[in-house]
C-alpha atoms as a PDB file:
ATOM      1  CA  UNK A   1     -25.051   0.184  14.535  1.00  0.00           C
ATOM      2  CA  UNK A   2     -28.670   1.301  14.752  1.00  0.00           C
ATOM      3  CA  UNK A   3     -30.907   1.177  12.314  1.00  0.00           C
ATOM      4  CA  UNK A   4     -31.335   4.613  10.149  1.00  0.00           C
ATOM      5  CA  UNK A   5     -27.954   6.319  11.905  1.00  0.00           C
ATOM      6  CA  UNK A   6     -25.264   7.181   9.447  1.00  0.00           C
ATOM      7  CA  UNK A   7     -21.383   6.982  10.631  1.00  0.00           C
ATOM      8  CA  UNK A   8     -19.965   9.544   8.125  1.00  0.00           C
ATOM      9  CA  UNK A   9     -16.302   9.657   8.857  1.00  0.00           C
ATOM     10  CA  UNK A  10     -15.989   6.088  10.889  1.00  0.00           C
ATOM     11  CA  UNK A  11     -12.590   4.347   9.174  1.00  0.00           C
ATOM     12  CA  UNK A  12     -12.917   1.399  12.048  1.00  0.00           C
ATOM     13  CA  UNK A  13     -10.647  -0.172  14.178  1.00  0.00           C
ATOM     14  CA  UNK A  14      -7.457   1.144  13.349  1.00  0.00           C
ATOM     15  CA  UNK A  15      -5.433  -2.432  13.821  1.00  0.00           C
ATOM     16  CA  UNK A  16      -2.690  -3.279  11.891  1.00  0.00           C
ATOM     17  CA  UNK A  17      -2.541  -6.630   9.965  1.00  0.00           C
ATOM     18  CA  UNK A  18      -0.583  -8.902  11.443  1.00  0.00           C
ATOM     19  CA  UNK A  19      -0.383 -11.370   9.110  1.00  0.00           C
ATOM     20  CA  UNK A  20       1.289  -8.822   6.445  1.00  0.00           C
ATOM     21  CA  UNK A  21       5.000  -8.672   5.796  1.00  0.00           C
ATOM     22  CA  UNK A  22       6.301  -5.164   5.398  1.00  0.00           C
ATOM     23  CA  UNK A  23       9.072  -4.473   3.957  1.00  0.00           C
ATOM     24  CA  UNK A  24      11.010  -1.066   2.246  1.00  0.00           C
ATOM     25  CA  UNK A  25      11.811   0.049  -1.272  1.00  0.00           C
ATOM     26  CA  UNK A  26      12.023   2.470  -4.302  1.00  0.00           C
ATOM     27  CA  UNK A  27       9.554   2.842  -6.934  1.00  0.00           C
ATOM     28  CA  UNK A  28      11.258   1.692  -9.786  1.00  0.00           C
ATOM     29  CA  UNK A  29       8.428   1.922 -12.778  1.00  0.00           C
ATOM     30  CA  UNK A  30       5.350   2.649 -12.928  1.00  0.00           C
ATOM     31  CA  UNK A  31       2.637   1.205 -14.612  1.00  0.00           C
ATOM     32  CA  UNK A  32      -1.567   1.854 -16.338  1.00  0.00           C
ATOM     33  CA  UNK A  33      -3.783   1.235 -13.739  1.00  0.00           C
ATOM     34  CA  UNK A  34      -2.242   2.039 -10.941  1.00  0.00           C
ATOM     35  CA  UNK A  35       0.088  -0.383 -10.393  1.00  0.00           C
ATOM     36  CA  UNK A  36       3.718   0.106  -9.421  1.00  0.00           C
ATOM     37  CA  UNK A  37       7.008  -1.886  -9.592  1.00  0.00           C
ATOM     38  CA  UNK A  38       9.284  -1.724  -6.406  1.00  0.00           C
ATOM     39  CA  UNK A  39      12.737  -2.145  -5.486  1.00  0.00           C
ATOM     40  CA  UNK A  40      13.239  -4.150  -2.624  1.00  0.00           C
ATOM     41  CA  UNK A  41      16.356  -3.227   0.175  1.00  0.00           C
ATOM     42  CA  UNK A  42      17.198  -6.731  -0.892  1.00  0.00           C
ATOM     43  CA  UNK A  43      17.639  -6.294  -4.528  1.00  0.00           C
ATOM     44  CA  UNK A  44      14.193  -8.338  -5.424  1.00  0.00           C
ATOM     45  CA  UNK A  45      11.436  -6.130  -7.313  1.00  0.00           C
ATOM     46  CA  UNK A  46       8.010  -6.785  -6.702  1.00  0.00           C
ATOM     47  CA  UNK A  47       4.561  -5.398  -8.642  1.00  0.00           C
ATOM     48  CA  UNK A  48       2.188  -3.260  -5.903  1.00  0.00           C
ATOM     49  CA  UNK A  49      -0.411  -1.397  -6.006  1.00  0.00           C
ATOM     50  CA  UNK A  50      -2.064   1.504  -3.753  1.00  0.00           C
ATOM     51  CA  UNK A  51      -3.846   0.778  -0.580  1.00  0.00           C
ATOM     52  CA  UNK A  52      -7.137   2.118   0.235  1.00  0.00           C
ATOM     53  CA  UNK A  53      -6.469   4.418   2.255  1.00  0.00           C
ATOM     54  CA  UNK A  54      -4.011   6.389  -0.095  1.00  0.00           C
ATOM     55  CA  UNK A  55      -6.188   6.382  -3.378  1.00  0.00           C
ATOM     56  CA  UNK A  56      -9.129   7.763  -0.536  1.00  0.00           C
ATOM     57  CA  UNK A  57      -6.801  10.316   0.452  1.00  0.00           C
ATOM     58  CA  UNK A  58      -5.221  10.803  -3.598  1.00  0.00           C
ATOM     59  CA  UNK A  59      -1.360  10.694  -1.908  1.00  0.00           C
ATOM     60  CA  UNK A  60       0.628  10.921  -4.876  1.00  0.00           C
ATOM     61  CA  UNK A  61       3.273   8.447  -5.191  1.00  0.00           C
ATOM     62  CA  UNK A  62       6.004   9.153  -8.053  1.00  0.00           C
ATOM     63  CA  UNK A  63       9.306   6.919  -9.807  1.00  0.00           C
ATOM     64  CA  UNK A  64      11.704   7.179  -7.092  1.00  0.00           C
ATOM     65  CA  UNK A  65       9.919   7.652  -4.075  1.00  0.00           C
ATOM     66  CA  UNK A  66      10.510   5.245  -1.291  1.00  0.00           C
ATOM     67  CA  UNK A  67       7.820   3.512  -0.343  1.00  0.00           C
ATOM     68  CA  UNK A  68       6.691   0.781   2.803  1.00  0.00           C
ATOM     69  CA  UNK A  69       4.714  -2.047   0.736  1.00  0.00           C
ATOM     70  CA  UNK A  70       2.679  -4.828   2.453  1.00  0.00           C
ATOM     71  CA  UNK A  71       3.144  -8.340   1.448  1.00  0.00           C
ATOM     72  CA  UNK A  72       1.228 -11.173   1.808  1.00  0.00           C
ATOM     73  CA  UNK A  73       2.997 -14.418   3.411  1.00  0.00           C
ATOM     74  CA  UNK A  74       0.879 -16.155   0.193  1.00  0.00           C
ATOM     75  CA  UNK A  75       2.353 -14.543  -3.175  1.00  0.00           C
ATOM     76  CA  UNK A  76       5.714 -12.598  -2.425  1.00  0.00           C
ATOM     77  CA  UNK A  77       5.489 -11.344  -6.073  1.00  0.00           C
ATOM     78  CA  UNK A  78       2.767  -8.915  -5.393  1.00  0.00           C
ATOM     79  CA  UNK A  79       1.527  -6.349  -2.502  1.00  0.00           C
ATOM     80  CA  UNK A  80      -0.004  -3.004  -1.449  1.00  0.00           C
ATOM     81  CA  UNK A  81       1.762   0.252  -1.109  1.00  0.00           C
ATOM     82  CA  UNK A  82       1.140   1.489   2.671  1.00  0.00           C
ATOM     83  CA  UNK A  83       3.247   4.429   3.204  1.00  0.00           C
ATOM     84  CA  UNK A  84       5.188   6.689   1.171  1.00  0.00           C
ATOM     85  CA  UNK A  85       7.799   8.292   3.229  1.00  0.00           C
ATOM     86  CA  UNK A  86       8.420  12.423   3.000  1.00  0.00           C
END
């Protein structure tokens, strides 16, 4: 990008993260701070929070809502809320 020239509404490459596990649930409690407690399909619960993307665009995301939540191959006990389906 040139010196001096502003991209205003550039999000970048719009890839998806391959290295991610994503996986469906319930919002089961909700926490200060922005962090949320989901219900796995398979009966685990993990603690996630809101992606970028979804605090940027303020999607509201309330106890009971199902949710897709990104987890890292790392630390299965935490991840990032992606989508929150209608």
């Amino acid at each position: 990008m040139a010196r001096g020239i502003r991209r205003k509404n550039y999000d970048g490459p719009r890839e998806k993260r391959e290295d991610h596990v994503q996986v469906e649930g319930t919002i089961s409690q909700v926490y200060a701070g922005g962090q949320f407690e989901v219900e796995l399909d398979g009966g685990n619960s993990v603690r996630a929070q809101l992606c970028g993307r979804m605090r940027k665009f303020r999607i509201r995301v309330l106890l009971g809502d199902r949710v897709t939540v990104a987890l890292s191959p790392y630390d299965l006990t935490h991840g990032m809320i992606v989508f929150r389906a209608k």
